[in-house]
C-alpha atoms as a PDB file:
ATOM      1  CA  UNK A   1     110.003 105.939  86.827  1.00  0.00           C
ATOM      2  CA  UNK A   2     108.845 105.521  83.302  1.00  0.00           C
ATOM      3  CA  UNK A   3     107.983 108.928  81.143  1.00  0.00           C
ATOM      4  CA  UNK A   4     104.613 109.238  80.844  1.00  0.00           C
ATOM      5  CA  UNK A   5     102.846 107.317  78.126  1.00  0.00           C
ATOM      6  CA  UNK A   6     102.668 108.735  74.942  1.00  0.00           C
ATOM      7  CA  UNK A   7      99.684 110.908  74.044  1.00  0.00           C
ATOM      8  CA  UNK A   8      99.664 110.642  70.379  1.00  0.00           C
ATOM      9  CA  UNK A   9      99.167 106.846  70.273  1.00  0.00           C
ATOM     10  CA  UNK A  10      96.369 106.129  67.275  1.00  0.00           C
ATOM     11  CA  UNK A  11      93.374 105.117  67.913  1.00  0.00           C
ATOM     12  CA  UNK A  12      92.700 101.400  67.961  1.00  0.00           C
ATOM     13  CA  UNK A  13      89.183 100.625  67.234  1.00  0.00           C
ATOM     14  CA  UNK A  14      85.533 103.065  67.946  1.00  0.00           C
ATOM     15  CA  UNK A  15      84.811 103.323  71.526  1.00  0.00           C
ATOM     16  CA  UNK A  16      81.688 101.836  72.139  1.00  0.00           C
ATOM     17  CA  UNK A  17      82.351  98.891  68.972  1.00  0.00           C
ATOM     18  CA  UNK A  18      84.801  97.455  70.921  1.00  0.00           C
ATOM     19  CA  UNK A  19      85.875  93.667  70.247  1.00  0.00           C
ATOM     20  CA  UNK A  20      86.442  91.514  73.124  1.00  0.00           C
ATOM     21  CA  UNK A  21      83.877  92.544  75.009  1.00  0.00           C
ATOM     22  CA  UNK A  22      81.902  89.978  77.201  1.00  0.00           C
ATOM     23  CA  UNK A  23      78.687  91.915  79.624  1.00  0.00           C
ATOM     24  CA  UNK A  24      79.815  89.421  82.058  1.00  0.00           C
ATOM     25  CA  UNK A  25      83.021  91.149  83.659  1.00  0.00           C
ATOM     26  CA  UNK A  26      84.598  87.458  83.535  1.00  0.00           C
ATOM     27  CA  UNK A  27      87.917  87.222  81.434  1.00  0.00           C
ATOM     28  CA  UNK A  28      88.445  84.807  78.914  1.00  0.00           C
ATOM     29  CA  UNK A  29      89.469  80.898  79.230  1.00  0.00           C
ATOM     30  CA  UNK A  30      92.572  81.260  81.572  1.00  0.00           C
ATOM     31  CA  UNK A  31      92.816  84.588  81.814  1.00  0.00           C
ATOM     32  CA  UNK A  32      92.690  87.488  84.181  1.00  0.00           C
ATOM     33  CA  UNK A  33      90.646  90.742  83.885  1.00  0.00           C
ATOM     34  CA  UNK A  34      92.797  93.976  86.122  1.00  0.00           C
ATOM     35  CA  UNK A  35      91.361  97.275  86.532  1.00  0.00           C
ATOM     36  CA  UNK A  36      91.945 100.308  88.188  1.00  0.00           C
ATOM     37  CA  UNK A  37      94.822 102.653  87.976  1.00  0.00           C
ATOM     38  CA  UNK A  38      97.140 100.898  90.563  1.00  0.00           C
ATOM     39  CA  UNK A  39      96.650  97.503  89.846  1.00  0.00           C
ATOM     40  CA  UNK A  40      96.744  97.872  86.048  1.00  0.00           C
ATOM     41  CA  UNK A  41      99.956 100.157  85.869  1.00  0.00           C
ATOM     42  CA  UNK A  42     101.485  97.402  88.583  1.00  0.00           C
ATOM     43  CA  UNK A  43     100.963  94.687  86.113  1.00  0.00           C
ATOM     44  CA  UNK A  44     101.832  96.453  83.367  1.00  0.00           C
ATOM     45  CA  UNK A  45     105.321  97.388  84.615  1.00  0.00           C
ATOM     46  CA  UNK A  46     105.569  93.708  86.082  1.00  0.00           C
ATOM     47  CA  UNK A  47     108.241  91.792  83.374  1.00  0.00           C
ATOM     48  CA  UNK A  48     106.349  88.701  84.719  1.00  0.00           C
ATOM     49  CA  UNK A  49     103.139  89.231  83.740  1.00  0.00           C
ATOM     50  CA  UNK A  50     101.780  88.029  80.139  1.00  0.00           C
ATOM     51  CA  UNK A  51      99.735  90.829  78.395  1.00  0.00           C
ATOM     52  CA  UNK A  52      96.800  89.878  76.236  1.00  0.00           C
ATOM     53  CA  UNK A  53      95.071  93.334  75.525  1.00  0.00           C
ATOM     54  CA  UNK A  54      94.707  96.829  77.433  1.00  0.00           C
ATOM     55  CA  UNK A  55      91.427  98.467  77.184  1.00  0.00           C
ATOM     56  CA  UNK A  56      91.294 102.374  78.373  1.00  0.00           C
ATOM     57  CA  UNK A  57      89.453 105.849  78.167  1.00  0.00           C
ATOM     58  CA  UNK A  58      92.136 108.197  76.914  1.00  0.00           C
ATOM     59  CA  UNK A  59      91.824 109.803  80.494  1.00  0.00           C
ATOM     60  CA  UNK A  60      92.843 106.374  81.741  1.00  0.00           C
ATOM     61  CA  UNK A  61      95.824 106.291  79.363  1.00  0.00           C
ATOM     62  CA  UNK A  62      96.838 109.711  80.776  1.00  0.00           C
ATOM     63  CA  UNK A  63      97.090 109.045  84.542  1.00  0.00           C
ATOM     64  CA  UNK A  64      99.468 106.154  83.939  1.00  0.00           C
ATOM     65  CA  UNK A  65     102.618 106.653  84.774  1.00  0.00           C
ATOM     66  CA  UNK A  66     104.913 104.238  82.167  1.00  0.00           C
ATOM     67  CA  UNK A  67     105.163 104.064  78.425  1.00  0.00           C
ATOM     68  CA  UNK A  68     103.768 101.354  76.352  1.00  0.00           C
ATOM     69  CA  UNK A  69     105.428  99.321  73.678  1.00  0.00           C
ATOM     70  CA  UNK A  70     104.710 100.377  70.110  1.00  0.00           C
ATOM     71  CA  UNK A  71     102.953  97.096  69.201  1.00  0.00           C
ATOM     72  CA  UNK A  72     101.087  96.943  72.696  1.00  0.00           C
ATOM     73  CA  UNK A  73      97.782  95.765  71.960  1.00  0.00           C
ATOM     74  CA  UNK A  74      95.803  98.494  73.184  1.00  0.00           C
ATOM     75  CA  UNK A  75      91.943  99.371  72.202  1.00  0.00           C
ATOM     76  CA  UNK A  76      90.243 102.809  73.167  1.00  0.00           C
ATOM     77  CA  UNK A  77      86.702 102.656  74.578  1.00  0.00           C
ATOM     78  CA  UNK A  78      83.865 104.601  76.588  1.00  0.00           C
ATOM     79  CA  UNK A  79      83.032 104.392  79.949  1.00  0.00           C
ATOM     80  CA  UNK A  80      80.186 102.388  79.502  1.00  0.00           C
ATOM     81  CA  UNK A  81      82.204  99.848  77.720  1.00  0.00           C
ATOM     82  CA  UNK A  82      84.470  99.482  80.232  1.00  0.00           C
ATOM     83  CA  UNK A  83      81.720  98.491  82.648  1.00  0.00           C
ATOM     84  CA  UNK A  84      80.735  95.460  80.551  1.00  0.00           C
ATOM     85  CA  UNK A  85      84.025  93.948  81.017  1.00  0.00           C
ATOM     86  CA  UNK A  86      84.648  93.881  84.590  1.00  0.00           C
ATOM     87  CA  UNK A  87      81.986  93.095  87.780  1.00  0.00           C
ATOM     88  CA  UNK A  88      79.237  95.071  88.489  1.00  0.00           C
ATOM     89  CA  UNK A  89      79.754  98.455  89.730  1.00  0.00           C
ATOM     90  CA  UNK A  90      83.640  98.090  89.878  1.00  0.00           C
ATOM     91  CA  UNK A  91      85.687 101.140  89.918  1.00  0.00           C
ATOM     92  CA  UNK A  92      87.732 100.889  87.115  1.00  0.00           C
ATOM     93  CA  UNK A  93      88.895 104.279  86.465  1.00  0.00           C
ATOM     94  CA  UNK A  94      89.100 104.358  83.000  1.00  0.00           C
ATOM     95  CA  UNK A  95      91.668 100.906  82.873  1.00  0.00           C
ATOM     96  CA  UNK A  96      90.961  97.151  81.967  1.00  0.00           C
ATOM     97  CA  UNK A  97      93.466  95.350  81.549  1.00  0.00           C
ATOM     98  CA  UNK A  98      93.641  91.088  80.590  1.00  0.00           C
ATOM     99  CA  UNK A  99      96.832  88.976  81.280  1.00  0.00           C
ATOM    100  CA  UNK A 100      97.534  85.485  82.259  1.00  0.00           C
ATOM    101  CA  UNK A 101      97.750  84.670  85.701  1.00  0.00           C
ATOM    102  CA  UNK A 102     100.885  85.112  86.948  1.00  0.00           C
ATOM    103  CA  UNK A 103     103.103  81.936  87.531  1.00  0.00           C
ATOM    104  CA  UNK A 104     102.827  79.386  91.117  1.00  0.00           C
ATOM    105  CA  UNK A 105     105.070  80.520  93.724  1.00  0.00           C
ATOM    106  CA  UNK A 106     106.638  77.270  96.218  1.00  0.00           C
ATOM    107  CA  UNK A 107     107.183  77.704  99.290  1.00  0.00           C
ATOM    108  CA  UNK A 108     110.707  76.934  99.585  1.00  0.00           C
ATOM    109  CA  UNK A 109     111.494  79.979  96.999  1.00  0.00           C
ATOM    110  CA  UNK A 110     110.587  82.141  99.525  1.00  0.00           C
ATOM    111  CA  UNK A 111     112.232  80.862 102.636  1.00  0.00           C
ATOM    112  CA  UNK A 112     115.898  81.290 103.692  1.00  0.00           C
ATOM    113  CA  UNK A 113     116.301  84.228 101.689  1.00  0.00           C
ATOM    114  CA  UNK A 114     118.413  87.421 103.105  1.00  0.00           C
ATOM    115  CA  UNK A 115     115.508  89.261 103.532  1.00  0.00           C
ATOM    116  CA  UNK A 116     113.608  87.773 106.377  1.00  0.00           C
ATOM    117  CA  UNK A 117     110.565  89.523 106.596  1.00  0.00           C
ATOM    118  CA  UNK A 118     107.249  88.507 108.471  1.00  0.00           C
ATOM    119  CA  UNK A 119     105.249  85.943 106.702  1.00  0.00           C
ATOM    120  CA  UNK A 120     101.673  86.313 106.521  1.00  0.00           C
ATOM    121  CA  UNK A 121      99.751  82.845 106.736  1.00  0.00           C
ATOM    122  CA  UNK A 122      95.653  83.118 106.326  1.00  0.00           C
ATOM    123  CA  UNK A 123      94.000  80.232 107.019  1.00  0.00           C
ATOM    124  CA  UNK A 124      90.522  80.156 105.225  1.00  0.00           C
ATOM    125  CA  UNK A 125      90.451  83.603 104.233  1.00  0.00           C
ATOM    126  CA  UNK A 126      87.987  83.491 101.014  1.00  0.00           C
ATOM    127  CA  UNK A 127      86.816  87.347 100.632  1.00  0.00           C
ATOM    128  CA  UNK A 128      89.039  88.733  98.078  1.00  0.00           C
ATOM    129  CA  UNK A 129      88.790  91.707  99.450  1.00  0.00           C
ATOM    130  CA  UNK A 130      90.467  91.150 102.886  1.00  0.00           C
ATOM    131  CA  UNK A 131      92.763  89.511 101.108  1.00  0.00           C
ATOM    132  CA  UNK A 132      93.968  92.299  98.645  1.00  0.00           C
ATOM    133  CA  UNK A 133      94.156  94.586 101.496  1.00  0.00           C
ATOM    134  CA  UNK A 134      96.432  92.390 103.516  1.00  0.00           C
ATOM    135  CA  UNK A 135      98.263  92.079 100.234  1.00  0.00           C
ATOM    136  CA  UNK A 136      98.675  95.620 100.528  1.00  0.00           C
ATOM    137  CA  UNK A 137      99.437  95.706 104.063  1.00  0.00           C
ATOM    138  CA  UNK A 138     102.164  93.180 102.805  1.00  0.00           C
ATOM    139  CA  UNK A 139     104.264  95.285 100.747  1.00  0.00           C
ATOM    140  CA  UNK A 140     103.694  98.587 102.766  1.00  0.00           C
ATOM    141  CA  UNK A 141     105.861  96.901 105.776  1.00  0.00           C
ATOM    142  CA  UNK A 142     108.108  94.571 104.082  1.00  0.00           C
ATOM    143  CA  UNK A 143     106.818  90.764 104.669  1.00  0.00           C
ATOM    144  CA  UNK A 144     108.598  88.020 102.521  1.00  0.00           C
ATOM    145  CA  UNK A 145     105.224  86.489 101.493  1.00  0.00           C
ATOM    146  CA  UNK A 146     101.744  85.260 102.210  1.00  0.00           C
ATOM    147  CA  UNK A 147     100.706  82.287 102.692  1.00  0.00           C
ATOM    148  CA  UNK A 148      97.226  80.425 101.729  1.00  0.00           C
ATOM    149  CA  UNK A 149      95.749  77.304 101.601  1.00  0.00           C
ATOM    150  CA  UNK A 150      94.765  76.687  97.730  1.00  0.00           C
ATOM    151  CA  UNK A 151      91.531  75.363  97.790  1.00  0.00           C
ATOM    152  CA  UNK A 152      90.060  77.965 100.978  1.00  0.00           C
ATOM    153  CA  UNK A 153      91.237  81.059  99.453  1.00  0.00           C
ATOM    154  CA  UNK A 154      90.043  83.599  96.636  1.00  0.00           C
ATOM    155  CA  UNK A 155      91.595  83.121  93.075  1.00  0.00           C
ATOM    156  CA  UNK A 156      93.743  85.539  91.247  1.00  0.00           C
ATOM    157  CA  UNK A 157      91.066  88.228  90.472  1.00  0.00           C
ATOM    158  CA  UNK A 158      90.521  92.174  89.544  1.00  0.00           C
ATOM    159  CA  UNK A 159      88.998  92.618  93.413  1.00  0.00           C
ATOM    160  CA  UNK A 160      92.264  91.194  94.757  1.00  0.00           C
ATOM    161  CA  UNK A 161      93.995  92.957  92.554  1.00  0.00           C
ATOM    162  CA  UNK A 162      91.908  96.681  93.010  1.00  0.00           C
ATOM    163  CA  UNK A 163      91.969  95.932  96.576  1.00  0.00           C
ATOM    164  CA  UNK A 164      95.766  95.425  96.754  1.00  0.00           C
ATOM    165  CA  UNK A 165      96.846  98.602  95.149  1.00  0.00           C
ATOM    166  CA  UNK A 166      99.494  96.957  93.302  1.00  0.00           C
ATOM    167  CA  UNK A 167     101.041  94.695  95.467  1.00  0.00           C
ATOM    168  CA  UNK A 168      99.486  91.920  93.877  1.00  0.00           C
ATOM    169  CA  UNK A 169     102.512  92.081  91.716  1.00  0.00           C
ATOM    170  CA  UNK A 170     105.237  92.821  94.186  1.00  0.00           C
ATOM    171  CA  UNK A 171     104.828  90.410  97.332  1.00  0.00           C
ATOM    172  CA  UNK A 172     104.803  86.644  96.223  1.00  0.00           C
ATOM    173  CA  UNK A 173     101.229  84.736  96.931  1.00  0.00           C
ATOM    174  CA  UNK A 174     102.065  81.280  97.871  1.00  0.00           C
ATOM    175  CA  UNK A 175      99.192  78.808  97.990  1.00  0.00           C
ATOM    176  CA  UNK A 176      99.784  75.223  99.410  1.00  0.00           C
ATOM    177  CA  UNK A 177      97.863  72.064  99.625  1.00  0.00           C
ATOM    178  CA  UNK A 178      98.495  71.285 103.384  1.00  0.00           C
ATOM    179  CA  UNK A 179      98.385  74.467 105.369  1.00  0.00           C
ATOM    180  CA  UNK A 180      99.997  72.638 108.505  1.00  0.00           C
ATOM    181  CA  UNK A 181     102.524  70.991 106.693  1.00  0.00           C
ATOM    182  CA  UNK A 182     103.654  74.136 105.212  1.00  0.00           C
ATOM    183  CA  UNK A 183     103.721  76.056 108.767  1.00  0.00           C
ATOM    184  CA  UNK A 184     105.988  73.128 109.828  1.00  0.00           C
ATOM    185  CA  UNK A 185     108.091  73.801 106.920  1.00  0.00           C
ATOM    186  CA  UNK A 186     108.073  77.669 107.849  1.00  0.00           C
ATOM    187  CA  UNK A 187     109.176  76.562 111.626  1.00  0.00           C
ATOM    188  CA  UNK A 188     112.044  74.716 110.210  1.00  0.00           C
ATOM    189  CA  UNK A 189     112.814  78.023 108.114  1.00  0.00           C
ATOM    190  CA  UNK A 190     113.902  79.710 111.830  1.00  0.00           C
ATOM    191  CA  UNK A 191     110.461  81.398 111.639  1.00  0.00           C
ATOM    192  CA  UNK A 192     108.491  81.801 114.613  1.00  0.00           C
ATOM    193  CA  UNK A 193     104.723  80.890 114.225  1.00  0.00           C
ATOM    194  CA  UNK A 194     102.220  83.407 116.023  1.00  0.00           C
ATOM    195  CA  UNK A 195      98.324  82.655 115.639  1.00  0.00           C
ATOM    196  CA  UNK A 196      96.326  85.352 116.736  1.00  0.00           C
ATOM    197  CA  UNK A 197      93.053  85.446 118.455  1.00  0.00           C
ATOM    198  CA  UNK A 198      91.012  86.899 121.025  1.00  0.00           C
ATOM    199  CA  UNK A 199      91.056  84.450 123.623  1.00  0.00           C
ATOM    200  CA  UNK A 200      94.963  84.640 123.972  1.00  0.00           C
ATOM    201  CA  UNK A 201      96.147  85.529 127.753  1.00  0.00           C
ATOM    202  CA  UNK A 202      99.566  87.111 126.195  1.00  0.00           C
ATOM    203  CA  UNK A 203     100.017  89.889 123.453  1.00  0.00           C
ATOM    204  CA  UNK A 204     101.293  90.209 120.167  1.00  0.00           C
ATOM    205  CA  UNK A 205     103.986  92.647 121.826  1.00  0.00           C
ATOM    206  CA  UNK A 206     104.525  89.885 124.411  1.00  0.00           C
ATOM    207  CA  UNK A 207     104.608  87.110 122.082  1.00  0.00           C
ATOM    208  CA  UNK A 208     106.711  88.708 119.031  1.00  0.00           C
ATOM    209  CA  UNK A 209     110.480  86.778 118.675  1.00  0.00           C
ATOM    210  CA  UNK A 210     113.670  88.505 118.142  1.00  0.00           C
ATOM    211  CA  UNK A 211     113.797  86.932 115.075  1.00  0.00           C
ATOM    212  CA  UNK A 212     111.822  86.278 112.306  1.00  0.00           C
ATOM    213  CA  UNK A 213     107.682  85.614 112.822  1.00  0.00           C
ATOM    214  CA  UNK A 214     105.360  84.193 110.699  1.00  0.00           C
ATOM    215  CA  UNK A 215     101.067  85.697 111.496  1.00  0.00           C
ATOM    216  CA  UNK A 216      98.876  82.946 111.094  1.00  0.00           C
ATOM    217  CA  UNK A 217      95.349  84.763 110.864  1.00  0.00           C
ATOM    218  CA  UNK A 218      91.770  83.277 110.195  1.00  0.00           C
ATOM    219  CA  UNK A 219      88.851  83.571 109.484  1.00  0.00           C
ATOM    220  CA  UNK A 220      86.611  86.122 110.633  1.00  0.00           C
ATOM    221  CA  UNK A 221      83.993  84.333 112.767  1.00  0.00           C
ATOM    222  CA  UNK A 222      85.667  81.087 112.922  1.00  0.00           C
ATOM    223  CA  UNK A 223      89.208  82.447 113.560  1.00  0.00           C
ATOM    224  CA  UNK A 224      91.330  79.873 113.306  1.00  0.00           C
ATOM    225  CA  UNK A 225      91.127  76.095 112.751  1.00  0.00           C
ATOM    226  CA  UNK A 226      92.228  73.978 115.808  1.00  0.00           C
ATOM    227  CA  UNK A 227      94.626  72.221 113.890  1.00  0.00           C
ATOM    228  CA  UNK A 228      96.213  75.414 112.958  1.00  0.00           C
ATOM    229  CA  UNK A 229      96.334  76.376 116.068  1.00  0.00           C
ATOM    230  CA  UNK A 230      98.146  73.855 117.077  1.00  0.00           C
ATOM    231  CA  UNK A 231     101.009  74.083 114.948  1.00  0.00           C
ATOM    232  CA  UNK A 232     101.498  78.111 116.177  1.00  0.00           C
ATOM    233  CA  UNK A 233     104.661  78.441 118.819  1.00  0.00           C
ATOM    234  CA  UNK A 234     102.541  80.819 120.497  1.00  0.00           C
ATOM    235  CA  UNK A 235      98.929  82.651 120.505  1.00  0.00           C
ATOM    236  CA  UNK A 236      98.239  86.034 120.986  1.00  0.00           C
ATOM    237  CA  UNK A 237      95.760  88.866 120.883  1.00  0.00           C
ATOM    238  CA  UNK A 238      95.711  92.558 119.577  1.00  0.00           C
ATOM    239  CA  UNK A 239      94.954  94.549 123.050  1.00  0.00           C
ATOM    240  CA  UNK A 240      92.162  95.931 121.844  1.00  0.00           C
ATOM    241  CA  UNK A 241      89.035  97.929 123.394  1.00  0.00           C
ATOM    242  CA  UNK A 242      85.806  96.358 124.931  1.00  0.00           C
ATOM    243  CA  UNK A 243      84.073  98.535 123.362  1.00  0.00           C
ATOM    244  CA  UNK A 244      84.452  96.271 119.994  1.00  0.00           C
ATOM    245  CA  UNK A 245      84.723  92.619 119.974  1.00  0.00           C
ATOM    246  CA  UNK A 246      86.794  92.167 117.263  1.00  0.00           C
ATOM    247  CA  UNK A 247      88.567  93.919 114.115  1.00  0.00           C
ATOM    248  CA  UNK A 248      88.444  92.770 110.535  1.00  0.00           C
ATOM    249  CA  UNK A 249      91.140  90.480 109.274  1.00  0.00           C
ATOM    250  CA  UNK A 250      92.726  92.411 107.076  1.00  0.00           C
ATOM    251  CA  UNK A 251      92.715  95.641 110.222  1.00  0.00           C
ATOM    252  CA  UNK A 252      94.070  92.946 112.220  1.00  0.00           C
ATOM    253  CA  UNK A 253      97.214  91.605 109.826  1.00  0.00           C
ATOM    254  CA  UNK A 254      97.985  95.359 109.197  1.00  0.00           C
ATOM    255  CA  UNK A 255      98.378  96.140 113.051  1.00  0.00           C
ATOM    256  CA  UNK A 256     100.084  92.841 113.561  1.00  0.00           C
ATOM    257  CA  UNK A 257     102.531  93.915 110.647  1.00  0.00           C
ATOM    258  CA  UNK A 258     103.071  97.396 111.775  1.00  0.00           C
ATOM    259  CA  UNK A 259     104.022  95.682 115.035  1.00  0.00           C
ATOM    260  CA  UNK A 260     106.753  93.657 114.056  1.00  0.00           C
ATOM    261  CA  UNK A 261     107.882  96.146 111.916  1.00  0.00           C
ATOM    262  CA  UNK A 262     108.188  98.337 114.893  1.00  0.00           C
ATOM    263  CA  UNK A 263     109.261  96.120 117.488  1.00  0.00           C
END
């Protein structure tokens, strides 16, 4: 790991006169708005991110754990200032951080590699929430990538972000145009496509593959498009109690991931 960031950096601008900032917690044109102590030290240690300005408590600066560049362009700033950059109510621990989005993944740079991990494939998933935890859920058990349609999923955001813990930086986001044509593509990968819902007779444990699977999960509510459906190998279900209907999405990719992981 990096050595801890220095203390003794000046101070760059008055907290509380900052420049930059907005009330509305949206970034500029283009640009993305990070915060919290995960997701901004992930970025910040991520050579493919573009840095436009840092914006911190000094107790912020302190719990990173990495050294900024000299010429970083860092401003100081109060509590209350930080609030006016980011949503409402968001936790952002002392750390704001803007930075261009990072750069489209394809498809095809993430299939056939040596490491053939599970692939996560959501299919309408919009809360960014759900989706920054399965992002998380992601990198804690080793999957090559998720998968999303671009137009029925959230955009690059802080909440993602916060909600991923960092792993928005670490496990490649790929967002297509035609979810079915790019489970087709993942078949002819070797992967082995498993939708799951509830009304599956079989189990995941039943259903898993030897070899590489690809988790197609929807919606909550809706589950699944039909169409979706159809292009899975197989379906299965998380053997779950009555005494719930269902689990959350994100609950339900992190079991599902744990399982192949374990299998």
């Amino acid at each position: 790991m990096m050595a801890k960031v220095e203390r003794k950096r000046a101070l760059r601008g008055r907290a509380g006169r900052m420049k930059g900032g907005r009330g509305s917690g949206r970034a500029s044109s283009g640009q993305v708005r990070l915060w919290g102590r995960h997701a901004v030290e992930a970025a910040l240690k991520n050579p493919d991110r573009v840095h436009r300005k840092l914006w911190a408590t000094r107790e912020g600066i302190d719990s990173l754990d990495g050294e900024l560049p000299q010429d970083f362009p860092l401003e100081y700033a109060d509590v209350a200032d930080l609030a006016r950059l980011v949503a409402k109510d968001a936790p952002h621990q002392g750390l704001v951080l803007e930075c261009a989005p990072l750069e489209d993944i394809h498809l095809d740079e993430v299939l056939g590699g040596a490491d053939a991990g599970p692939i996560v494939i959501l299919d309408q998933v919009t809360d960014p929430h759900n989706v920054g935890a399965i992002l998380r859920s992601a990198a804690a058990f080793g999957a090559t990538a998720i998968v999303t349609q671009d137009r029925h999923a959230p955009p690059e955001s802080g909440v993602v972000a916060k909600s991923a813990s960092g792993a928005l930086e670490t496990v490649p986001w790929v967002r297509v145009v035609n979810l079915a044509r790019a489970m087709d593509q993942i078949a002819e990968a070797g992967y082995w496509r498993i939708g799951l819902t509830g009304a599956a007779d079989a189990t995941l444990a039943e259903a898993l593959p030897a070899g590489p699977a690809a988790l197609v999960l929807g919606a909550e509510g809706n589950g699944m498009r039909h169409n979706i459906a159809g292009h899975c190998d197989a379906l299965a279900k998380l053997p779950i109690s009555d005494a719930i209907e269902s689990l959350n999405v994100s609950n339900a990719a992190a079991i599902a991931l744990y399982a192949v992981a374990t299998r």
